[in-house]
C-alpha atoms as a PDB file:
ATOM      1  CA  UNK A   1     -21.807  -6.729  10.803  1.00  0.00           C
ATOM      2  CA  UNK A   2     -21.087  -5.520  14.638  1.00  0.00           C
ATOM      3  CA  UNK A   3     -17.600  -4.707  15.115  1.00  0.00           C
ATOM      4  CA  UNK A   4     -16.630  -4.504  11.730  1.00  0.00           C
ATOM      5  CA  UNK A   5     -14.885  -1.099  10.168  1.00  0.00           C
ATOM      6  CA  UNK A   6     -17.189   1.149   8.295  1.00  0.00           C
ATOM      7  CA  UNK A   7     -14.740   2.806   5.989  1.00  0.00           C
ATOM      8  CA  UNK A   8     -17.166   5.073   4.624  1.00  0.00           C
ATOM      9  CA  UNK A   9     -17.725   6.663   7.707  1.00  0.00           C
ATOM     10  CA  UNK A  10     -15.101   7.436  10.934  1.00  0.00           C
ATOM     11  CA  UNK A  11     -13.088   4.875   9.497  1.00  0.00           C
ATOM     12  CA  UNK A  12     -12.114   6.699   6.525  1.00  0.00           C
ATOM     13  CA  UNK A  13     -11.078   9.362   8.819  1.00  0.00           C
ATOM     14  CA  UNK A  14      -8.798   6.956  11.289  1.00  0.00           C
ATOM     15  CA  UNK A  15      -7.230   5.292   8.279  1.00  0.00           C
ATOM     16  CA  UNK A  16      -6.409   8.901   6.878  1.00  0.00           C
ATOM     17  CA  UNK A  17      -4.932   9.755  10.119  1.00  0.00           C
ATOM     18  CA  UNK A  18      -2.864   6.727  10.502  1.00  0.00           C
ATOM     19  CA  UNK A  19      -1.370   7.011   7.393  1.00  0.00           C
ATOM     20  CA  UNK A  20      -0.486  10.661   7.426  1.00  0.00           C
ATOM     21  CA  UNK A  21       0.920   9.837  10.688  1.00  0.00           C
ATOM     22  CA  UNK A  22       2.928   7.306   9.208  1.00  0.00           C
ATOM     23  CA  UNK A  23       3.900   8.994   6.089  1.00  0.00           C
ATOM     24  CA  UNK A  24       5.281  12.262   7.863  1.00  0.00           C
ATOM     25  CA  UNK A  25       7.513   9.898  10.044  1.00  0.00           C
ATOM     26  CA  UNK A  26       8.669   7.439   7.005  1.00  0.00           C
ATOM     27  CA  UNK A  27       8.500   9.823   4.116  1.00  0.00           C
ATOM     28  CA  UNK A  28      11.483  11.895   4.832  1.00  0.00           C
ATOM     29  CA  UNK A  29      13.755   8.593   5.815  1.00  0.00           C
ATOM     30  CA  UNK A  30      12.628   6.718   2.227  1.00  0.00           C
ATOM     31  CA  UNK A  31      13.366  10.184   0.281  1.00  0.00           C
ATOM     32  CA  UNK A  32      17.065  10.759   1.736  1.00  0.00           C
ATOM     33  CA  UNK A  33      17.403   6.833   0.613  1.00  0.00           C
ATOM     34  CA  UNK A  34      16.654   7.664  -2.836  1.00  0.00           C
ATOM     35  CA  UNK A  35      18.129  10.852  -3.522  1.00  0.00           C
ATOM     36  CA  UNK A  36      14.822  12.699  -3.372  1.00  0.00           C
ATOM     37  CA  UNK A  37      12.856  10.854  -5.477  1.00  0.00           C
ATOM     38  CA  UNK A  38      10.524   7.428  -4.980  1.00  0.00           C
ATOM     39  CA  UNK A  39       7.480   6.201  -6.004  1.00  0.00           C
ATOM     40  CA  UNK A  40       5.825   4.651  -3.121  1.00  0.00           C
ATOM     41  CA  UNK A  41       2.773   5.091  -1.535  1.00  0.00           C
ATOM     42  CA  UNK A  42       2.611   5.270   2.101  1.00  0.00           C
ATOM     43  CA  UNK A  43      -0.835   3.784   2.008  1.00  0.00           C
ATOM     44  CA  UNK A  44       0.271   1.288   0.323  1.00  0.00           C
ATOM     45  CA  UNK A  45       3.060   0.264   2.791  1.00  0.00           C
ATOM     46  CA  UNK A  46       0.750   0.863   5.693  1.00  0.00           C
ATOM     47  CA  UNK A  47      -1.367  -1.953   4.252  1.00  0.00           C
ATOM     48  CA  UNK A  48       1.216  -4.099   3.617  1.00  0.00           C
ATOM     49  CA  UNK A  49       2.224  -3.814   7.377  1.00  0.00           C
ATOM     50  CA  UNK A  50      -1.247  -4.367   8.519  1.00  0.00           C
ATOM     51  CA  UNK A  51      -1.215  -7.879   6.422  1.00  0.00           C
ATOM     52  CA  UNK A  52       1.669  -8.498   8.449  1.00  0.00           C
ATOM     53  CA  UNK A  53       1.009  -7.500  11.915  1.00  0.00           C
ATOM     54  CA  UNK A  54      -1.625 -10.104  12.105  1.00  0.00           C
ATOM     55  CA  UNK A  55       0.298 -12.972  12.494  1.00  0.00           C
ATOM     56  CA  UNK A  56       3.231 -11.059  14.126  1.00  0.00           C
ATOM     57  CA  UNK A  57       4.181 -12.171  17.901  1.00  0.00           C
ATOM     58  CA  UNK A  58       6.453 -10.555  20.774  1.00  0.00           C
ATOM     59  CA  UNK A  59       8.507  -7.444  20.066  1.00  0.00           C
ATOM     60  CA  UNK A  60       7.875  -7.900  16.084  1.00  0.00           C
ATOM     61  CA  UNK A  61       4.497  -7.370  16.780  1.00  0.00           C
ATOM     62  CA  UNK A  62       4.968  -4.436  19.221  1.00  0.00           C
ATOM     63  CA  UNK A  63       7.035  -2.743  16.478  1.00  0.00           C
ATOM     64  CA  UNK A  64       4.484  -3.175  13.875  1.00  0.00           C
ATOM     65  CA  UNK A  65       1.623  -1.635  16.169  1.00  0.00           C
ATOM     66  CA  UNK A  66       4.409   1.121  17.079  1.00  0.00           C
ATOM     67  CA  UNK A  67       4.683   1.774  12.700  1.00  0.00           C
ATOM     68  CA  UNK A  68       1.610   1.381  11.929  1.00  0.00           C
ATOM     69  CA  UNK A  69      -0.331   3.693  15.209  1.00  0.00           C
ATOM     70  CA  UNK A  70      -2.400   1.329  15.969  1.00  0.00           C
ATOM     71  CA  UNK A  71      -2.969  -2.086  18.246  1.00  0.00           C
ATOM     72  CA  UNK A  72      -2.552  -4.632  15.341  1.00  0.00           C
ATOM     73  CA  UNK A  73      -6.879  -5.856  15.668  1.00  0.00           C
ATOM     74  CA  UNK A  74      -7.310  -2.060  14.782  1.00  0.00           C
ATOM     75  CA  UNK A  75      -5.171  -2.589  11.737  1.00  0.00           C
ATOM     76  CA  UNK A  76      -6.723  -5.512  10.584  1.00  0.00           C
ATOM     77  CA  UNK A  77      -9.959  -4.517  10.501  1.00  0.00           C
ATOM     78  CA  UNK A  78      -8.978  -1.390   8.871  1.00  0.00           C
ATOM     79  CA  UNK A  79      -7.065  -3.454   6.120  1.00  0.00           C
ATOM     80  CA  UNK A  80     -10.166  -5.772   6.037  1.00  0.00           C
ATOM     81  CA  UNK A  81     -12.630  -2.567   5.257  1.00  0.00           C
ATOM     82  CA  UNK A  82     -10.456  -0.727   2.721  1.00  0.00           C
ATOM     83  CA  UNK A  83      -9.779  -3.406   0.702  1.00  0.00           C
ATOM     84  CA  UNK A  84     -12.875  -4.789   0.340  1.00  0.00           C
ATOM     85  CA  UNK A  85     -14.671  -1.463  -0.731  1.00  0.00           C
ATOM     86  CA  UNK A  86     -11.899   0.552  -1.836  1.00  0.00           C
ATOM     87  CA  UNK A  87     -12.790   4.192  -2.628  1.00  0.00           C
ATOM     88  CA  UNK A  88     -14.566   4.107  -6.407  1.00  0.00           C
ATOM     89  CA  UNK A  89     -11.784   6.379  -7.905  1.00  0.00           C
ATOM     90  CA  UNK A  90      -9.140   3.721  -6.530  1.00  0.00           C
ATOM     91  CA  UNK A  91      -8.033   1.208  -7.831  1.00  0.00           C
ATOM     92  CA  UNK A  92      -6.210  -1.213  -5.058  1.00  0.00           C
ATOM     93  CA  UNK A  93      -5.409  -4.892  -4.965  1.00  0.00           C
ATOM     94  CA  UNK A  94      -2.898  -6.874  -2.397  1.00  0.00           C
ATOM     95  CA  UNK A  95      -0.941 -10.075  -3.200  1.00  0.00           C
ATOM     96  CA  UNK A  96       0.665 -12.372  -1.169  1.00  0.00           C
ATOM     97  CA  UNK A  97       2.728 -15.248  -3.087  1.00  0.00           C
ATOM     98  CA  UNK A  98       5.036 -17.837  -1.490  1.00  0.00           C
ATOM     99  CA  UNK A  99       7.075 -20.335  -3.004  1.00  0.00           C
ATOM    100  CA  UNK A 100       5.729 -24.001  -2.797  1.00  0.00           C
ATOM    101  CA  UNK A 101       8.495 -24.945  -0.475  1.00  0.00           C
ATOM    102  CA  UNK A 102       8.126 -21.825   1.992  1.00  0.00           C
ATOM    103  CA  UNK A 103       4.215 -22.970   2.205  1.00  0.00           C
ATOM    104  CA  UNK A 104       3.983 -24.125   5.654  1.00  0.00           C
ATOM    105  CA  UNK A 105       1.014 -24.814   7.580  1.00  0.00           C
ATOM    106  CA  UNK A 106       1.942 -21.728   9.703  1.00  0.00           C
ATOM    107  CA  UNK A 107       2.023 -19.566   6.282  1.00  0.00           C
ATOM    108  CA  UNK A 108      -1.080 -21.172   4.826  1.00  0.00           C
ATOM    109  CA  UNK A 109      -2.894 -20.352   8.241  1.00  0.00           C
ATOM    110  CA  UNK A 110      -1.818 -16.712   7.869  1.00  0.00           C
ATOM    111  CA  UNK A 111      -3.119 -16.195   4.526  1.00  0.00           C
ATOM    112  CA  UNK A 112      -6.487 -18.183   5.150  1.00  0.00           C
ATOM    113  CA  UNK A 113      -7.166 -15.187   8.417  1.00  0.00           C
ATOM    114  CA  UNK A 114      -6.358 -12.548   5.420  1.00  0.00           C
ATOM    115  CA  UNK A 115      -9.566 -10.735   3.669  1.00  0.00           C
ATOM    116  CA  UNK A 116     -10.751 -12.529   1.215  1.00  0.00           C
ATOM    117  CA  UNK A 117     -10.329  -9.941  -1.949  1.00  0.00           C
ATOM    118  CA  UNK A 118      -6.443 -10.419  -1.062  1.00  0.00           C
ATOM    119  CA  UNK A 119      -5.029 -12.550  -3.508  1.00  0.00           C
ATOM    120  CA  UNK A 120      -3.022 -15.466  -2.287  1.00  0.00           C
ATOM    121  CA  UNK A 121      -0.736 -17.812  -3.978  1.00  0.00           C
ATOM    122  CA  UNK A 122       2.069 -19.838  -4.994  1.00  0.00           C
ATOM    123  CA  UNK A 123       4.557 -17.880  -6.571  1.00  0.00           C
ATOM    124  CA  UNK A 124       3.790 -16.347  -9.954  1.00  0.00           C
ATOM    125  CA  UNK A 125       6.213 -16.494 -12.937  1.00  0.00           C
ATOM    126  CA  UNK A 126       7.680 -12.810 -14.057  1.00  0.00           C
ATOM    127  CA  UNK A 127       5.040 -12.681 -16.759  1.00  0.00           C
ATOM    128  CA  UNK A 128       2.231 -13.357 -14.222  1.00  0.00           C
ATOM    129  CA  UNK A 129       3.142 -10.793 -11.624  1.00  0.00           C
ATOM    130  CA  UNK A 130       3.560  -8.443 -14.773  1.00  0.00           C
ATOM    131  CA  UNK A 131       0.166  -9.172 -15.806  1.00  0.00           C
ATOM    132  CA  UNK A 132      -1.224  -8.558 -11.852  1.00  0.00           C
ATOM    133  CA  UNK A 133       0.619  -5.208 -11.830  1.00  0.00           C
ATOM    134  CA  UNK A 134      -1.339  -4.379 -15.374  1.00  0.00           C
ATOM    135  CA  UNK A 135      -4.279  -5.875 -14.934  1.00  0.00           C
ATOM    136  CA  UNK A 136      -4.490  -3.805 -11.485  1.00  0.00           C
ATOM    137  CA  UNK A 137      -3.589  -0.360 -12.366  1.00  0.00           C
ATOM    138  CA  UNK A 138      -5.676  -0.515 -15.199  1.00  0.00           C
ATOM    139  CA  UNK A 139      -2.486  -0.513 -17.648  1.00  0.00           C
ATOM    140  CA  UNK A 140      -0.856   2.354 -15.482  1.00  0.00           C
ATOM    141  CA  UNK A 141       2.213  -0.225 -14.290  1.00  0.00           C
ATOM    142  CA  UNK A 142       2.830  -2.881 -16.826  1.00  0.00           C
ATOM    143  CA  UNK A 143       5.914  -4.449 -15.377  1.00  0.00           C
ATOM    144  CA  UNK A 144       6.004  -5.868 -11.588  1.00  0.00           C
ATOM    145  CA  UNK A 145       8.563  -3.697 -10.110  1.00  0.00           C
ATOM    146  CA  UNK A 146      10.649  -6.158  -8.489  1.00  0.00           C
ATOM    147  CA  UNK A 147      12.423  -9.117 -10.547  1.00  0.00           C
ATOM    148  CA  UNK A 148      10.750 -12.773  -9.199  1.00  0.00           C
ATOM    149  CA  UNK A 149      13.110 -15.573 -10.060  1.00  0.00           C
ATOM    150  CA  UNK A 150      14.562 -18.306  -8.364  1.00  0.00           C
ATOM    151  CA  UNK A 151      15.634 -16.532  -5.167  1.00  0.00           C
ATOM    152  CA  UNK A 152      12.103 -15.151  -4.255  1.00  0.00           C
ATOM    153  CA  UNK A 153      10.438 -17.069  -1.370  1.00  0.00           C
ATOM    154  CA  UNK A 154       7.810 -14.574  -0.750  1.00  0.00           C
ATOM    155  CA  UNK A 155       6.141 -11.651  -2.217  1.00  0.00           C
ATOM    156  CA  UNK A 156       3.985  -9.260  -0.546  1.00  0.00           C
ATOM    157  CA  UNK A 157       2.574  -6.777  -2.605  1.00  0.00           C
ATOM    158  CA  UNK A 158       0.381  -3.725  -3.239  1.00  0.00           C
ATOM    159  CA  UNK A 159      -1.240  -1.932  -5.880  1.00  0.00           C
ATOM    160  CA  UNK A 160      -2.915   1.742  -5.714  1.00  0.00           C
ATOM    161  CA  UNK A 161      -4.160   3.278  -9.188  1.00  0.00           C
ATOM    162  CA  UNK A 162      -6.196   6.131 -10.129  1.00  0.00           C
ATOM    163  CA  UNK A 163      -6.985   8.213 -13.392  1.00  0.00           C
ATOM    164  CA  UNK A 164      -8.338  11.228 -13.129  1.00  0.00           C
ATOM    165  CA  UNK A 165      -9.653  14.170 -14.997  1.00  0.00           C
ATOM    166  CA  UNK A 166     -10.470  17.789 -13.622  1.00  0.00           C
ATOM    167  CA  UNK A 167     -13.839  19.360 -14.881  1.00  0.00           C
ATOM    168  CA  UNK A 168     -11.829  22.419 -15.249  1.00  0.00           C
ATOM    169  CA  UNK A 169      -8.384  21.900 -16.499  1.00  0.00           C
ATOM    170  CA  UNK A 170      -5.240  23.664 -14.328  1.00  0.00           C
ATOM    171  CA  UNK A 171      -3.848  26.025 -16.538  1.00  0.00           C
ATOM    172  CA  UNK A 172      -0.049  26.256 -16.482  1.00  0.00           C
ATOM    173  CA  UNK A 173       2.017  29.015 -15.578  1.00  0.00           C
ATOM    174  CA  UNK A 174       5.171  29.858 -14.459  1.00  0.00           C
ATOM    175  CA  UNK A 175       6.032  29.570 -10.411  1.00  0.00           C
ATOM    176  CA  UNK A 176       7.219  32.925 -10.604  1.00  0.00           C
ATOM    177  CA  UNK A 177       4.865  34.710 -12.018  1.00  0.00           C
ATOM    178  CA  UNK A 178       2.945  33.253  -9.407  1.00  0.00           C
ATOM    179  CA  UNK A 179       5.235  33.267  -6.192  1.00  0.00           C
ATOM    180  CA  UNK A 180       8.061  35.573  -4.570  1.00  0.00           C
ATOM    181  CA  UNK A 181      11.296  34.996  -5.228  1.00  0.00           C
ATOM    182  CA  UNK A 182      12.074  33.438  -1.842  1.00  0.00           C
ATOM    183  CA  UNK A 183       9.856  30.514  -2.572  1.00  0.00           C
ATOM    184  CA  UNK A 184      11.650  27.399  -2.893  1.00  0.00           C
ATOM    185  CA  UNK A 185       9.722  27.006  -6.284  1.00  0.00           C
ATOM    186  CA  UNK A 186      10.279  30.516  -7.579  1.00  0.00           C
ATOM    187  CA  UNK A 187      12.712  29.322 -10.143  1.00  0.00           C
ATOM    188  CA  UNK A 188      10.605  26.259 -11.510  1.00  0.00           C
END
């Protein structure tokens, strides 16, 4: 279709981009949160933000096009390309779920503009959003990581997965047989 994002081609590339961008700004902020240690994926954040920024108005959209290194039609149709032909050794899937009384007109309009392969929803049950999280990382995450009970009026959320093999297998040795002793991993 004209106008719409080839991810296959430059697109890949300007995604790529973005979200290096973003990760080298957000990475070292979300790591000195969490002691040094999180599982995230700054891809998948950047597509949550690009679910949001369509809808966003004023200065919340502004700030969203500021995070995100982009003008927020550029992220959408980014988001729209990527997840509907996700690379074929990822696995990706986006939720949005809302609780019956949050479900406005304004909310329901939002999720209709969304891509289609987004799944969209009243709120799930724990067991449900466990199942998602499964049943989208091929087995890799069984449990939703965040508790939905009572108090949860909306959930956006993304999955990444991927299992690999090499052809040829890394061997393992130790860093310092392989690195000077002023390497930070010398001692590992």
């Amino acid at each position: 279709m004209e106008g719409e994002v080839d991810l296959a081609g430059r697109s890949a590339g300007r995604l790529a981009e973005l979200v290096d961008a973003y990760a080298r700004r957000i990475c070292p902020a979300v790591l000195a949160q969490h002691d040094g240690a999180s599982v995230s994926s700054p891809l998948g954040v950047w597509l949550l933000l690009a679910v949001c920024v369509s809808e966003a108005r004023g200065e919340d959209r502004d700030e969203l096009e500021r995070v995100l290194g982009c003008p927020a039609v550029e992220a959408s149709e980014l988001l729209r390309a990527f997840i509907s032909a996700p690379p074929p050794a990822l696995k990706a899937a986006i939720a949005v779920w809302v609780r019956v009384v949050d479900a406005t007109e304004t909310v329901a309009g939002w999720v209709r503009s969304l891509p289609a392969s987004i799944e969209s929803g009243y709120m799930p049950t724990q067991p449900e959003a466990d199942s998602w999280a499964e049943q989208n990382t091929d087995s890799l995450i069984r449990r939703f990581p965040t508790s939905i009970d009572a108090r949860t009026r909306i959930v956006l959320a993304s999955v990444l997965a991927t299992k690999v093999s090499w052809a040829l297998p890394f061997d393992v040795v130790l860093a310092s047989e392989q690195l000077s002793e002023t390497s930070p991993w010398w001692g590992c």
